[in-house]
C-alpha atoms as a PDB file:
ATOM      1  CA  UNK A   1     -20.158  31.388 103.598  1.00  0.00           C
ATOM      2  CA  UNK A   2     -23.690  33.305 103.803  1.00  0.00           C
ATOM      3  CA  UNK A   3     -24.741  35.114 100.542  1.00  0.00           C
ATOM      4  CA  UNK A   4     -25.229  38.452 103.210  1.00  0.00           C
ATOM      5  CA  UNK A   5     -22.042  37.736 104.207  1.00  0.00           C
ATOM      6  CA  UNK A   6     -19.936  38.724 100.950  1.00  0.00           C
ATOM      7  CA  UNK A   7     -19.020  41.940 100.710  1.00  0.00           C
ATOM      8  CA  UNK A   8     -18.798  43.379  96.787  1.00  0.00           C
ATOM      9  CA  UNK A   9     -15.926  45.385  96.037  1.00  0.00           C
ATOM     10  CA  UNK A  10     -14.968  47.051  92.687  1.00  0.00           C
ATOM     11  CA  UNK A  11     -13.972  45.158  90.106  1.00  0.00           C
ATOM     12  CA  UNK A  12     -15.593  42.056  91.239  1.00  0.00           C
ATOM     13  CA  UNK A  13     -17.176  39.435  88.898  1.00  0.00           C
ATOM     14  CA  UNK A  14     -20.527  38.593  89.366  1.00  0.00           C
ATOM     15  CA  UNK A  15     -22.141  35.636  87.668  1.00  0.00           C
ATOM     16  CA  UNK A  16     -26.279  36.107  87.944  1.00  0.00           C
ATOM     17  CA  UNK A  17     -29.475  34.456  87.235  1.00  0.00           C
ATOM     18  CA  UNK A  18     -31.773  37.051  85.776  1.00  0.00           C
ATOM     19  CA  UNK A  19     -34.344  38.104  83.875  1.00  0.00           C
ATOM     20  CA  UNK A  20     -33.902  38.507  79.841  1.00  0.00           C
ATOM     21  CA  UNK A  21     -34.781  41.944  80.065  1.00  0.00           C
ATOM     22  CA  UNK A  22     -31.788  42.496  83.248  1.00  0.00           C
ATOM     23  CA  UNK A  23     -29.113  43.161  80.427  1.00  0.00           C
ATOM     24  CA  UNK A  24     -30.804  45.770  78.514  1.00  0.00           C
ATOM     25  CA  UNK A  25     -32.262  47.687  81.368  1.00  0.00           C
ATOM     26  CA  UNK A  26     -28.636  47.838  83.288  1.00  0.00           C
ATOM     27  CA  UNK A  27     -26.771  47.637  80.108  1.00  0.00           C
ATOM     28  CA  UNK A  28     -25.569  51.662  81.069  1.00  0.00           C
ATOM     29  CA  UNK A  29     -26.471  51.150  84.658  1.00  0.00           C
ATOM     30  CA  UNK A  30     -23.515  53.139  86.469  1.00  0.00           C
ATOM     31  CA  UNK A  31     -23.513  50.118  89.236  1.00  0.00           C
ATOM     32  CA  UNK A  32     -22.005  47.794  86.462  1.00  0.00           C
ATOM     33  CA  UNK A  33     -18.915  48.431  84.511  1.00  0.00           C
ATOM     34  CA  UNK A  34     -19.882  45.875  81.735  1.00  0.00           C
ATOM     35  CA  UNK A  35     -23.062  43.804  81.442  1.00  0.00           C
ATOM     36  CA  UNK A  36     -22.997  40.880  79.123  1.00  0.00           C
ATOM     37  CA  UNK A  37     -25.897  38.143  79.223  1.00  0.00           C
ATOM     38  CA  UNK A  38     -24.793  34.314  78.571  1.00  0.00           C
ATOM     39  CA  UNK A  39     -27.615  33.167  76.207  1.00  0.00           C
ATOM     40  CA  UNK A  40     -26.108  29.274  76.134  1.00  0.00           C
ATOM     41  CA  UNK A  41     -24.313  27.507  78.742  1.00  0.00           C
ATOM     42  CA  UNK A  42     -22.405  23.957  77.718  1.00  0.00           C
ATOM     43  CA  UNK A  43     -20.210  22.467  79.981  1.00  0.00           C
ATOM     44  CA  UNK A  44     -18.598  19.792  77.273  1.00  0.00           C
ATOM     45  CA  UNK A  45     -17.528  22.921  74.732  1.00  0.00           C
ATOM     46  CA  UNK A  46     -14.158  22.985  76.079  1.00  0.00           C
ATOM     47  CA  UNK A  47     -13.616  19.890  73.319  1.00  0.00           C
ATOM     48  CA  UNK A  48     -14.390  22.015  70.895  1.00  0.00           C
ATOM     49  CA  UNK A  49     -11.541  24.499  72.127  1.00  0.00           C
ATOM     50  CA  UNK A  50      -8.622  23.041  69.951  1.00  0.00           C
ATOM     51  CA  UNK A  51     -10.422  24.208  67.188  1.00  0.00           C
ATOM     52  CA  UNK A  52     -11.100  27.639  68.682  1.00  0.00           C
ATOM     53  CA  UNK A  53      -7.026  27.732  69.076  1.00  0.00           C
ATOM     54  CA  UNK A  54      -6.493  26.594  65.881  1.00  0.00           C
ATOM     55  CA  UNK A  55      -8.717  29.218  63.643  1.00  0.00           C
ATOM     56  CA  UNK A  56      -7.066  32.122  65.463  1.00  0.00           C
ATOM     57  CA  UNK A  57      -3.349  30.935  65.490  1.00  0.00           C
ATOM     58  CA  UNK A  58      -3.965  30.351  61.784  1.00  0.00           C
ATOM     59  CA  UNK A  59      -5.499  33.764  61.194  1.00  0.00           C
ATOM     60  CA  UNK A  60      -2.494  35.253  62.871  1.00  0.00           C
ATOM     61  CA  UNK A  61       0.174  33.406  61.092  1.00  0.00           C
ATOM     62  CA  UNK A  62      -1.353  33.543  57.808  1.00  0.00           C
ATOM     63  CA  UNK A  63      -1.539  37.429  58.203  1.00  0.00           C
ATOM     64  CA  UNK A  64       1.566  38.268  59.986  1.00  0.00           C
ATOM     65  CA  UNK A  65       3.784  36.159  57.595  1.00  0.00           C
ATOM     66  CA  UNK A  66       1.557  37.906  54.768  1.00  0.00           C
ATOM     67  CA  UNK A  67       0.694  34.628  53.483  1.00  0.00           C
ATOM     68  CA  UNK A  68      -2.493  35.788  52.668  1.00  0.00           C
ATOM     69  CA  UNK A  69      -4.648  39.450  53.442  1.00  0.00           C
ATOM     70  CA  UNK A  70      -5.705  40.021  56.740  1.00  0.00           C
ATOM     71  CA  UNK A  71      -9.566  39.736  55.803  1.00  0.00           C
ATOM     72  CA  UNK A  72      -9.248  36.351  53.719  1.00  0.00           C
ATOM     73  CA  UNK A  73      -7.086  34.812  57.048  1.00  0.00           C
ATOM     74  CA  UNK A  74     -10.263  36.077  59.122  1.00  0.00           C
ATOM     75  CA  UNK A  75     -13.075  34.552  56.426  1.00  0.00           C
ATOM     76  CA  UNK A  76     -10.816  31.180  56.774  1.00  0.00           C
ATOM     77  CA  UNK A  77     -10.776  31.239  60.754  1.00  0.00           C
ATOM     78  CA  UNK A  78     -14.888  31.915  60.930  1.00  0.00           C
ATOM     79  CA  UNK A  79     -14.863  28.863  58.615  1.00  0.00           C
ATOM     80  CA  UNK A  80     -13.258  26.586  60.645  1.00  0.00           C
ATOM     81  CA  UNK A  81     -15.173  27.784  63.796  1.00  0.00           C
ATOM     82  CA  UNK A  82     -18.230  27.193  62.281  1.00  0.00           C
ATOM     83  CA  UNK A  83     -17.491  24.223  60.399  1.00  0.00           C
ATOM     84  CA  UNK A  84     -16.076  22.807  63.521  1.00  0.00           C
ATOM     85  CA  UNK A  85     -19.759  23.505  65.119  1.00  0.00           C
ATOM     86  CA  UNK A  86     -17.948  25.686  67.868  1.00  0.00           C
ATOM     87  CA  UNK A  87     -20.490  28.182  66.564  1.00  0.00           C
ATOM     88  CA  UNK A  88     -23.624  27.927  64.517  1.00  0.00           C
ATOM     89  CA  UNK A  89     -24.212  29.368  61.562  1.00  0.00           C
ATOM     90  CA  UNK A  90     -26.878  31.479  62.754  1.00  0.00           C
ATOM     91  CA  UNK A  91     -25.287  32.509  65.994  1.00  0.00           C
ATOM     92  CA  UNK A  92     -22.772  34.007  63.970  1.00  0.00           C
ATOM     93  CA  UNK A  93     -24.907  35.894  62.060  1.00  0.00           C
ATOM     94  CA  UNK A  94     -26.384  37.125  64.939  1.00  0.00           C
ATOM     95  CA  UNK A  95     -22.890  38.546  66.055  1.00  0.00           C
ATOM     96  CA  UNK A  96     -22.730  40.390  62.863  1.00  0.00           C
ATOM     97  CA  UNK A  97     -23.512  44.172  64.151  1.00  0.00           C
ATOM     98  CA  UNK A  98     -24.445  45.736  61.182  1.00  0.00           C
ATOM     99  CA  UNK A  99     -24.637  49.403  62.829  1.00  0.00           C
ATOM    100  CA  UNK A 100     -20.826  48.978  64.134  1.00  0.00           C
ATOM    101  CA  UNK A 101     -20.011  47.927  60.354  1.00  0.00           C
ATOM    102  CA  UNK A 102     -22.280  50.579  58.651  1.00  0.00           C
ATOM    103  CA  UNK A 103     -20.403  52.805  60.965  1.00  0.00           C
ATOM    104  CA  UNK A 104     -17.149  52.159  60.062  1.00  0.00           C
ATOM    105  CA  UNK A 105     -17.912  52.057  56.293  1.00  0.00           C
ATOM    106  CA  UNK A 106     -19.269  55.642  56.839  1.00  0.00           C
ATOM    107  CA  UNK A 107     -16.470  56.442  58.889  1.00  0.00           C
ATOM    108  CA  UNK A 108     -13.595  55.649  56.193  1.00  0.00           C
ATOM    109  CA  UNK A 109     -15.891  57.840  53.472  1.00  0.00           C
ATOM    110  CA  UNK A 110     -15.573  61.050  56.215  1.00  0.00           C
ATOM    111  CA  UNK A 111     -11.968  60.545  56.320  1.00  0.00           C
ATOM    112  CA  UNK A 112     -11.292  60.307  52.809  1.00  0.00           C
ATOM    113  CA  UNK A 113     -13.867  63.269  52.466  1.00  0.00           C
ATOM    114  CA  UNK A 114     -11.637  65.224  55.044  1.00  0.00           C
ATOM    115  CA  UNK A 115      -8.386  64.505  53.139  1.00  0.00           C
ATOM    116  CA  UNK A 116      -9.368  64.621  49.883  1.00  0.00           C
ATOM    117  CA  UNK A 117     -10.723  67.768  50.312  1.00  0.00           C
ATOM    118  CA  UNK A 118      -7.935  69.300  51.826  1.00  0.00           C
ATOM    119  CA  UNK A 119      -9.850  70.339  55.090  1.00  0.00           C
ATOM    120  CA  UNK A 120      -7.549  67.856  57.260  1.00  0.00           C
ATOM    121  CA  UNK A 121      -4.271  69.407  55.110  1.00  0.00           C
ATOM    122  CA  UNK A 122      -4.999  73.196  56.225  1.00  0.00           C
ATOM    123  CA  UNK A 123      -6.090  72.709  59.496  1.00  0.00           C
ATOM    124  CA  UNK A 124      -2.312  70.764  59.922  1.00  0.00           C
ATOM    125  CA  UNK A 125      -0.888  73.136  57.898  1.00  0.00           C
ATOM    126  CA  UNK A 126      -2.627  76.420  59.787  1.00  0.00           C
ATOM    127  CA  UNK A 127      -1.941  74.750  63.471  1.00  0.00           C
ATOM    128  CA  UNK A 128       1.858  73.405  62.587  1.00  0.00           C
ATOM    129  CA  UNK A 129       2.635  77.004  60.488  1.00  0.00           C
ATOM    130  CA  UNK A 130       2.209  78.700  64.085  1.00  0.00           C
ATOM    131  CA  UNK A 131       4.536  76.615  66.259  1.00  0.00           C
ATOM    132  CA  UNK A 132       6.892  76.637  63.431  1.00  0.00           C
ATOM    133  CA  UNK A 133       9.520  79.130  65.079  1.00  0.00           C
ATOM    134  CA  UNK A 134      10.201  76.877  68.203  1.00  0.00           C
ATOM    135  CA  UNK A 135      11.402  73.557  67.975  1.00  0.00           C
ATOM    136  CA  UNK A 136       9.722  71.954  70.771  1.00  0.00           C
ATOM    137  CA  UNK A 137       6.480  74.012  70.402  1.00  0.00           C
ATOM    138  CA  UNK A 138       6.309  72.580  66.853  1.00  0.00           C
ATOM    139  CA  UNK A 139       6.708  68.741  68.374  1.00  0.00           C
ATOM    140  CA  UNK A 140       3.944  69.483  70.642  1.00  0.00           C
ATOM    141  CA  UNK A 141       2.077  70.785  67.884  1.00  0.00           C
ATOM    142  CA  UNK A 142       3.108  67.680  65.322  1.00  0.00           C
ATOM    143  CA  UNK A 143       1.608  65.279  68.089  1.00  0.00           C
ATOM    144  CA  UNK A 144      -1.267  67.205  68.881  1.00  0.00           C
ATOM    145  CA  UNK A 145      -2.441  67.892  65.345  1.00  0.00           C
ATOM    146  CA  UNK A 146      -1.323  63.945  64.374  1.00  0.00           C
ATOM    147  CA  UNK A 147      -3.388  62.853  67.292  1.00  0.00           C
ATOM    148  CA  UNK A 148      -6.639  64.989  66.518  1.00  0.00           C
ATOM    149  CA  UNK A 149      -6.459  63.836  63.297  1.00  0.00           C
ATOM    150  CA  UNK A 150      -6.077  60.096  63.951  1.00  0.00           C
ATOM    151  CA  UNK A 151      -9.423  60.789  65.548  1.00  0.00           C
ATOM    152  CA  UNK A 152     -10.767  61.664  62.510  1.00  0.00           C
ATOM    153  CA  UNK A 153      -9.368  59.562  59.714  1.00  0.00           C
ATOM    154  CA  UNK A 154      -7.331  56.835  59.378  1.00  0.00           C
ATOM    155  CA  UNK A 155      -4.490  56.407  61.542  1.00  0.00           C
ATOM    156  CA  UNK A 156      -2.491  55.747  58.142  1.00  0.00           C
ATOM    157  CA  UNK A 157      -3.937  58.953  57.101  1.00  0.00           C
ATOM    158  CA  UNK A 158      -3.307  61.081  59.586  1.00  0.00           C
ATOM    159  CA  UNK A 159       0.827  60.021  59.929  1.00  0.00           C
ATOM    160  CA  UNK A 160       0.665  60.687  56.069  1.00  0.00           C
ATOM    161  CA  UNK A 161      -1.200  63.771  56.166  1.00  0.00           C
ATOM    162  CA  UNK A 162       0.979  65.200  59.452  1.00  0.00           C
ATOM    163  CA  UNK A 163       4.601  63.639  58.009  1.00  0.00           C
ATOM    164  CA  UNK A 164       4.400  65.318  54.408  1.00  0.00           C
ATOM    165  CA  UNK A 165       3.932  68.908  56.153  1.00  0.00           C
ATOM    166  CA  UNK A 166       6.083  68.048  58.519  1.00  0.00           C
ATOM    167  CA  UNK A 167       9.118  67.073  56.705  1.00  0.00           C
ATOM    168  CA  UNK A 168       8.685  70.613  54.589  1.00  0.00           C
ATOM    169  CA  UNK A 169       8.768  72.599  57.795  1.00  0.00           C
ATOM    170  CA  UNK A 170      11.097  70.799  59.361  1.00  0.00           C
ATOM    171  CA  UNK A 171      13.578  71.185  56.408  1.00  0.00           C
ATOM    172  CA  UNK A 172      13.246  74.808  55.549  1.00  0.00           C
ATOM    173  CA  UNK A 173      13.751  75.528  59.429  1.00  0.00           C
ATOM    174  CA  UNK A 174      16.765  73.184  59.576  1.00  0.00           C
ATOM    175  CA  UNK A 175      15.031  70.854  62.088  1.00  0.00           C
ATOM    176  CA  UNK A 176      16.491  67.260  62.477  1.00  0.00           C
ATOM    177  CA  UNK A 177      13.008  65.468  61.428  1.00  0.00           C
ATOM    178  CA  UNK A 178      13.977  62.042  62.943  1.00  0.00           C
ATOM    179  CA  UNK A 179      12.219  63.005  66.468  1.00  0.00           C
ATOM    180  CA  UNK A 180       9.224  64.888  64.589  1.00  0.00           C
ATOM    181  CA  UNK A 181       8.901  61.587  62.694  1.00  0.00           C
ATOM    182  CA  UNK A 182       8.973  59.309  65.629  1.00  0.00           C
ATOM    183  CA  UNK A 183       5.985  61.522  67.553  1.00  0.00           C
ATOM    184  CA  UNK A 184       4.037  60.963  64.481  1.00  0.00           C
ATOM    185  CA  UNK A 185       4.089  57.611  64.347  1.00  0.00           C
ATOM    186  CA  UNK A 186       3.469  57.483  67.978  1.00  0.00           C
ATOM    187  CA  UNK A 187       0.508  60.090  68.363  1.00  0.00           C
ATOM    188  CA  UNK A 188      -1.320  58.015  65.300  1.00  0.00           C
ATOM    189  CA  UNK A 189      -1.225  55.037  67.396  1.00  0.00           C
ATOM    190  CA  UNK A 190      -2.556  56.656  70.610  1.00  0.00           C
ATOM    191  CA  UNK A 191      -6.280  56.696  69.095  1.00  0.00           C
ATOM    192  CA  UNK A 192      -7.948  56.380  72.812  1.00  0.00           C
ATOM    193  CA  UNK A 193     -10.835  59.863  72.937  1.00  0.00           C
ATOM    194  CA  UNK A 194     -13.793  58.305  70.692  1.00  0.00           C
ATOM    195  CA  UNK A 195     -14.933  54.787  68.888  1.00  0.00           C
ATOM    196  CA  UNK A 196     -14.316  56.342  65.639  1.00  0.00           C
ATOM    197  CA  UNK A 197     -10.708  56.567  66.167  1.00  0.00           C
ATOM    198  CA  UNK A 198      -9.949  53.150  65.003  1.00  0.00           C
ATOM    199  CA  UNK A 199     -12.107  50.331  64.051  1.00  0.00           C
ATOM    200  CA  UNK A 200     -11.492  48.237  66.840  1.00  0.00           C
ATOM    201  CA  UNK A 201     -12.497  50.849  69.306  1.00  0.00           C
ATOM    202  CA  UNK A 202     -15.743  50.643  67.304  1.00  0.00           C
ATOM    203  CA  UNK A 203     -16.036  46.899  67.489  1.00  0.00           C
ATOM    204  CA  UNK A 204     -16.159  46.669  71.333  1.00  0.00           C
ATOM    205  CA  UNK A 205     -18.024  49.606  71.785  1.00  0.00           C
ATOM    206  CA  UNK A 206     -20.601  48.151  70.510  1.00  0.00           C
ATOM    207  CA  UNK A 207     -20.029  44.443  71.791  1.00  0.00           C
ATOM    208  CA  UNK A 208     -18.870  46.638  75.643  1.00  0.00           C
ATOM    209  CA  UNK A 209     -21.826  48.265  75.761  1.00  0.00           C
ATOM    210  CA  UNK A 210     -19.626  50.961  76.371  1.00  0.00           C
ATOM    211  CA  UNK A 211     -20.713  55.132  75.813  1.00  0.00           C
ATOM    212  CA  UNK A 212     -18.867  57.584  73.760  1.00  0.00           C
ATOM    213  CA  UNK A 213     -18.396  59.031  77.347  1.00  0.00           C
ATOM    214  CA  UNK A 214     -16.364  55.929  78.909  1.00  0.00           C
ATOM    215  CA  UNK A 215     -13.642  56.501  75.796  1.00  0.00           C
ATOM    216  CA  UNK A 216     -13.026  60.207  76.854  1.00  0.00           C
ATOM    217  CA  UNK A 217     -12.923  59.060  80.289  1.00  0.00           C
ATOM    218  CA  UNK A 218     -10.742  56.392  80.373  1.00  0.00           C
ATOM    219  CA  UNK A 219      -9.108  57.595  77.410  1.00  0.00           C
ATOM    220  CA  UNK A 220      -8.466  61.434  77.618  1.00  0.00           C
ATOM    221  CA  UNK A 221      -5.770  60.140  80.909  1.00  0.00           C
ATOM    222  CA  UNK A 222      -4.288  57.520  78.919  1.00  0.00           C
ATOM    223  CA  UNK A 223      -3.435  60.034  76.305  1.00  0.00           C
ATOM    224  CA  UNK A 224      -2.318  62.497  78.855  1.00  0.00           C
ATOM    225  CA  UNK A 225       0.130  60.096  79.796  1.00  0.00           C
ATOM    226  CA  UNK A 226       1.382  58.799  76.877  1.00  0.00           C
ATOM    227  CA  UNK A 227       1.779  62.012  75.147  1.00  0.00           C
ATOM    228  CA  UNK A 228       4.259  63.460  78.398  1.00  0.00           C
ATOM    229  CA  UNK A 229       6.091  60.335  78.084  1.00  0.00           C
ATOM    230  CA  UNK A 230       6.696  60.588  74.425  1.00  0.00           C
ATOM    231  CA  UNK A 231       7.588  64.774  74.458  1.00  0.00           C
ATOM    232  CA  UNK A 232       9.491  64.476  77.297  1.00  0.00           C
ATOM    233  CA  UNK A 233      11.669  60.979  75.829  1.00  0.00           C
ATOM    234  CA  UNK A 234      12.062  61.872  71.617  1.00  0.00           C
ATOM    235  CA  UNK A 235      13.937  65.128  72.750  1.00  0.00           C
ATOM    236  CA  UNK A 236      15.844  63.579  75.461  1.00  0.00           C
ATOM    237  CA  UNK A 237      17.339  61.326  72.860  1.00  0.00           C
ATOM    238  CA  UNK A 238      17.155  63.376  69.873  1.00  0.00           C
ATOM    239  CA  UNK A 239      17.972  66.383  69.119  1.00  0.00           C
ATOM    240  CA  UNK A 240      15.615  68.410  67.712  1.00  0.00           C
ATOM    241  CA  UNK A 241      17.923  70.726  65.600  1.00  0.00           C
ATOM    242  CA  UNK A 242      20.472  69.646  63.400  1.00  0.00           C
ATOM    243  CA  UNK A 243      23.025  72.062  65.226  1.00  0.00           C
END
């Protein structure tokens, strides 16, 4: 088959030889979805793929089994990649983004700022205070609120933040809190509008090439959707009054 004779359709792959500069000058080019360059080609890595498989199914067992923390399983999986030679030593360096890690540093001090201060307790406190006379207004609220400020803090944070106002309202109003609980727990998961909301958002945002843009546009539906699915299930199989 003729190169002319292909015809490109979305969401193909395209492998290219190119210029150094082609990745940075169509890096946000809106005729590529992602543009990553391949510095170094070796066809006889795949031997050094058991390895590969071996540092991340120990970093998985070793955290999920809390055997040992979550960063000291990840500092013994880079060890055995590079030890193993399946990366150098100064390739992964080089994959060390210190702006994505700077940003995430800075990121944890706003939340704690925001909580410690008490500006994320009033602003739950103010939205969920308003809603507070209708049981189903006041889930919508609860997931609303939970996922703006999941956003902004912590994801453990914001479920804190959202349950301990929460569980006051909901008892003085003789609400059954199970439901208001399970949106919260649900709405701090769904952290899909920005890279801040969680710190793997940030890590391929930066590794994507992606824009703060491409999270609220692929991620403002997403949310959409799983925010109906969850308000219109929790009160189909919970009651939202104890009544």
């Amino acid at each position: 088959q003729k190169t002319g004779d292909i015809v490109i359709r979305p969401g193909d792959t395209l492998l290219m030889l190119a210029r150094r500069s082609f990745t940075e000058q169509h890096r946000f080019s809106r005729d590529f979805l992602l543009v990553n360059g391949l510095e170094e080609l070796s066809l006889d890595n795949n031997r050094k793929a058991p390895w590969c498989w071996l540092a991340i199914g120990s970093m998985v067992v070793l955290a999920s089994f809390n055997v040992l923390p979550v960063v000291i399983a990840a500092m013994i999986a880079a060890a055995i990649v590079i030890l193993s030679r399946c990366v150098t030593f100064e390739r992964a360096k080089q994959s060390l983004d210190l702006q994505v890690l700077l940003t995430i540093g800075l990121a944890f001090g706003i939340g704690g700022a925001l909580t410690d201060s008490g500006a994320a307790t009033l602003l739950a406190n103010s939205v969920l205070s308003i809603f507070g006379e209708n049981p189903f207004a006041l889930l919508v609220a609860v997931y609303l609120i939970t996922l703006l400020l999941t956003e902004m803090v912590t994801n453990n944070a914001a479920a804190v933040i959202s349950f301990s106002l929460v569980a006051g309202i909901v008892d003085s109003l003789g609400y059954n809190l199970i439901p208001y609980a399970i949106v919260i727990m649900v709405a701090a998961s769904a952290s899909f509008l920005s890279p801040m909301g969680y710190q793997t958002n940030l890590m391929v945002y930066s590794a994507g090439g992606y824009r703060f843009a491409d999270y609220l546009k692929f991620g403002f539906p997403l949310s959409v959707v799983v925010a109906a699915i969850t308000l219109s299930l929790v009160p189909a199989f919970w009651s939202l009054t104890l009544q």
